[in-house]
C-alpha atoms as a PDB file:
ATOM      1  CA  UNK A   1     122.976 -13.455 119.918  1.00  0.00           C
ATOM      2  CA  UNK A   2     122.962 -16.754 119.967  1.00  0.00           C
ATOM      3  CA  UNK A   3     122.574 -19.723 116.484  1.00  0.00           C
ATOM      4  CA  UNK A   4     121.638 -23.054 116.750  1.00  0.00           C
ATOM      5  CA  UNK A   5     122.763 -25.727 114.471  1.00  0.00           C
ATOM      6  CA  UNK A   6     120.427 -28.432 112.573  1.00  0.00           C
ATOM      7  CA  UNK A   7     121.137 -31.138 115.258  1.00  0.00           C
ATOM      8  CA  UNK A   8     119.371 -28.769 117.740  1.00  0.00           C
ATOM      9  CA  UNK A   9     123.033 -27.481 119.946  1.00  0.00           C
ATOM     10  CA  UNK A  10     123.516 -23.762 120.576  1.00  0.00           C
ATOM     11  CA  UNK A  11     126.553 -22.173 122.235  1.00  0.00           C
ATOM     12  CA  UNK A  12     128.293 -25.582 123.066  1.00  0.00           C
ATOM     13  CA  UNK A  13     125.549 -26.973 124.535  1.00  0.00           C
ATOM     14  CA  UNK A  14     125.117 -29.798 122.424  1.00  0.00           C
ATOM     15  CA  UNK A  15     122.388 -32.990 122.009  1.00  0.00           C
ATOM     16  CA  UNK A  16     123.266 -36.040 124.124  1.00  0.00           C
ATOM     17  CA  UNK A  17     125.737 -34.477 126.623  1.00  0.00           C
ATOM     18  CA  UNK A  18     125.878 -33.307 130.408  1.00  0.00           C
ATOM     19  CA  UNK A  19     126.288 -29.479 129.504  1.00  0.00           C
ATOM     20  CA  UNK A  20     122.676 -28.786 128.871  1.00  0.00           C
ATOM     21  CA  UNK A  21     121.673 -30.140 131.748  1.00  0.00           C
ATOM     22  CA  UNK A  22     124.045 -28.688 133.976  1.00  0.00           C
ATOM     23  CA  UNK A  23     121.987 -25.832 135.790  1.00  0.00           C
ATOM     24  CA  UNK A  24     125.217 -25.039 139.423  1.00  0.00           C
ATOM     25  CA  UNK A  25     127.538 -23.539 136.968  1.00  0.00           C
ATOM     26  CA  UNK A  26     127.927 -20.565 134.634  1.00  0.00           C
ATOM     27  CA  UNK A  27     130.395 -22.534 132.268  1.00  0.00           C
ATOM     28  CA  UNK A  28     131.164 -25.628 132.407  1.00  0.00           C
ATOM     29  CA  UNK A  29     133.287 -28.030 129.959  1.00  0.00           C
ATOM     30  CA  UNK A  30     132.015 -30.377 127.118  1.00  0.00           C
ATOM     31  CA  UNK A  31     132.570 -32.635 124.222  1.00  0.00           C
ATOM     32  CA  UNK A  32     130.119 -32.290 121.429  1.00  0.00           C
ATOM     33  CA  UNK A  33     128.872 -35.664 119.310  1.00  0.00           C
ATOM     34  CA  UNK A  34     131.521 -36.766 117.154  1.00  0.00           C
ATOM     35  CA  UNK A  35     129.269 -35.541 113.854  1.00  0.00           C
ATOM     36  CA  UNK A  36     130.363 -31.825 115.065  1.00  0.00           C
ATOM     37  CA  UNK A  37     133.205 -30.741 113.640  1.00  0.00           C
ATOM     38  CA  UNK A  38     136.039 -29.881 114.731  1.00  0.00           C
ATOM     39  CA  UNK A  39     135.944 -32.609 117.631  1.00  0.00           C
ATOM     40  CA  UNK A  40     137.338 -31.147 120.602  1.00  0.00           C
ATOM     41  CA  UNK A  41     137.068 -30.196 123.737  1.00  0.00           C
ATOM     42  CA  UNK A  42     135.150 -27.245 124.397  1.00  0.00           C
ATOM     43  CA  UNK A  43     134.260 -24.914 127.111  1.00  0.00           C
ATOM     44  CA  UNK A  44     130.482 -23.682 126.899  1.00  0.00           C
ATOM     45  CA  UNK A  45     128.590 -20.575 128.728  1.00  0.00           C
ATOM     46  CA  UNK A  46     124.989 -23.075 130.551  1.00  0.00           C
ATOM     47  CA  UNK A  47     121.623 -22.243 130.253  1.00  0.00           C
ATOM     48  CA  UNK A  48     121.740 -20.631 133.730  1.00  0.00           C
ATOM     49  CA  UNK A  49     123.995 -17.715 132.321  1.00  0.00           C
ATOM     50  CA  UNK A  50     122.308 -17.222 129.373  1.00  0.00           C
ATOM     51  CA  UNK A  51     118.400 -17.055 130.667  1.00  0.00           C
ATOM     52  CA  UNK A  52     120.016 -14.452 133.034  1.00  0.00           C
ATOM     53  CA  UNK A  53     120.836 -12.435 130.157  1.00  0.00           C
ATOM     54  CA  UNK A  54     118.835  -9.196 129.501  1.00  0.00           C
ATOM     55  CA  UNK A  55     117.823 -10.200 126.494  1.00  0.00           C
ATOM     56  CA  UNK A  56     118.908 -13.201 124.133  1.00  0.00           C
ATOM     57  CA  UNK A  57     118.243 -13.235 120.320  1.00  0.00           C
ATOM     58  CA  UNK A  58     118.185 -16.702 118.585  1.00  0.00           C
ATOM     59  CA  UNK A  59     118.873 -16.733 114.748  1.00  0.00           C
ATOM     60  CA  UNK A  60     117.783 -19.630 112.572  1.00  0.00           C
ATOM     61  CA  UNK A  61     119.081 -19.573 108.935  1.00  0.00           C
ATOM     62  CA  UNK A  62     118.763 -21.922 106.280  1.00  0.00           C
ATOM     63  CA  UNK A  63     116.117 -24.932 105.554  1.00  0.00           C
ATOM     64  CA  UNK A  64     118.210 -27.251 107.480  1.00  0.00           C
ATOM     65  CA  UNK A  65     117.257 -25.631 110.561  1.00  0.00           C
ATOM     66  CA  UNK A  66     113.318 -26.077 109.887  1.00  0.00           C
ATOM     67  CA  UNK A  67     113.467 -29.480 111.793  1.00  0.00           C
ATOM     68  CA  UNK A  68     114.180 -27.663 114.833  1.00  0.00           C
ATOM     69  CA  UNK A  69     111.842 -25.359 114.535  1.00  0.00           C
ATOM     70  CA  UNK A  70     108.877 -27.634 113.692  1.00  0.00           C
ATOM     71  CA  UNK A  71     110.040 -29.546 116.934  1.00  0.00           C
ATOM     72  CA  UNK A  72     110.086 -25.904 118.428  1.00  0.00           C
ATOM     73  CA  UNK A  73     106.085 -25.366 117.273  1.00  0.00           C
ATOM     74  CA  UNK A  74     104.516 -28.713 117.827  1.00  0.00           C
ATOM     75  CA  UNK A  75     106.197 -28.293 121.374  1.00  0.00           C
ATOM     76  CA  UNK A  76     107.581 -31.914 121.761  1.00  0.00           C
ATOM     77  CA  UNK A  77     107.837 -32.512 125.144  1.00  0.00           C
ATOM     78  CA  UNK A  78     111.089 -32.674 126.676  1.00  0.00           C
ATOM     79  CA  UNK A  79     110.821 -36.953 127.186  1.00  0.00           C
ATOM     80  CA  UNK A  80     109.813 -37.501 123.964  1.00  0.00           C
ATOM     81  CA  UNK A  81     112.606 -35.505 122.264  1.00  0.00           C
ATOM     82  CA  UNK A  82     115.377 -37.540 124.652  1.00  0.00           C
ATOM     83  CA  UNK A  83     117.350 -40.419 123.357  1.00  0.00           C
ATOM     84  CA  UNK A  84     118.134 -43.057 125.171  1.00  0.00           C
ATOM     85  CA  UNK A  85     120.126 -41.527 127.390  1.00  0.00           C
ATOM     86  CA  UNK A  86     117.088 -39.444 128.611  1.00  0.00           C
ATOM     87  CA  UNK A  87     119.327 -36.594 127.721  1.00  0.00           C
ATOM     88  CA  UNK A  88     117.297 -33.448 126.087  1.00  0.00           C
ATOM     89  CA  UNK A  89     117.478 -33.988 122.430  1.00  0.00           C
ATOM     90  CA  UNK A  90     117.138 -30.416 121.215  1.00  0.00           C
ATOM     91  CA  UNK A  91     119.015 -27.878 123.694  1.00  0.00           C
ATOM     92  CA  UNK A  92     118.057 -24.926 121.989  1.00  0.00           C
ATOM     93  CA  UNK A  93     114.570 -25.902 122.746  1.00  0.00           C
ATOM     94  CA  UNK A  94     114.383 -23.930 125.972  1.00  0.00           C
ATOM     95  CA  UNK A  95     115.641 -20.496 124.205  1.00  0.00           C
ATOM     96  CA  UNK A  96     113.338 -20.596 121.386  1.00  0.00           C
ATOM     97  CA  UNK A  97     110.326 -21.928 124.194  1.00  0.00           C
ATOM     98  CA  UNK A  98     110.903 -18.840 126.668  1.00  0.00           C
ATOM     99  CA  UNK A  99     108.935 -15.616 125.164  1.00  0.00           C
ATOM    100  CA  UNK A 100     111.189 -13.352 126.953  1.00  0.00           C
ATOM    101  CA  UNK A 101     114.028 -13.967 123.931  1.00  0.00           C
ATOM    102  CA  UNK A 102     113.560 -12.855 120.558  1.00  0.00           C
ATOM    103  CA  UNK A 103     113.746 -14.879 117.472  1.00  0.00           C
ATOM    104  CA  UNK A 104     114.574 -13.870 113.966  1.00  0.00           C
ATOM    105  CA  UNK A 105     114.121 -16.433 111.326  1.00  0.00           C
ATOM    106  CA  UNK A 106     114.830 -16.271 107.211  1.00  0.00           C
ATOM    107  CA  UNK A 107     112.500 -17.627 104.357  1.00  0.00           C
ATOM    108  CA  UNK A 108     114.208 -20.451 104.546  1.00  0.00           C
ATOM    109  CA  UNK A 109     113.881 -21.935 107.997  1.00  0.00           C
ATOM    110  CA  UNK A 110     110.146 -21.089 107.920  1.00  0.00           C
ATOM    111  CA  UNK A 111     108.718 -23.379 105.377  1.00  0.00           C
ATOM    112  CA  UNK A 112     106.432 -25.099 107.610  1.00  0.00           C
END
């Protein structure tokens, strides 16, 4: 089971970094964004390890999560949703793209 938070990062795979796109390793290192608290170092399962998974459920709770999810629906393609750095904006975009994972959402985070 796997969250996400409202800047899009889930596990430690977080917005504007190198560990979302790394796709040779099962884990791999990472600093998140200095607006994640606490900032420090961090090691981080990668999207290969995950998507190998049997089956991965993504929760989204609360309204600040409804961002995310509108991104999610209006599928925003992966260029557009890069910053500068080309870097995938939203990493959590893959999960809750792939059909083959289940996601359970609250009131909240639904308000579309």
């Amino acid at each position: 089971m796997l969250g996400f938070g409202p800047d899009g990062h889930t596990a430690s795979l977080f917005p504007h970094t190198q560990a979302p796109l790394e796709r040779s390793k099962l884990v791999t290192d990472c600093m998140p964004t200095p607006n994640i608290k606490p900032l420090v170092h961090r090691v981080t399962v990668t999207y290969p390890l995950i998507v190998s998974a049997r089956h991965v459920m993504v929760l989204a709770r609360g309204a600040e999560k409804k961002w995310v999810l509108e991104g999610v629906v209006h599928q925003i393609p992966s260029k557009e949703a890069a910053g500068e750095d080309g870097k995938e904006a939203l990493p959590v975009s893959a999960l809750l793209r792939d059909s083959k994972h289940s996601v359970h959402l609250d009131r909240k985070s639904t308000r579309l």
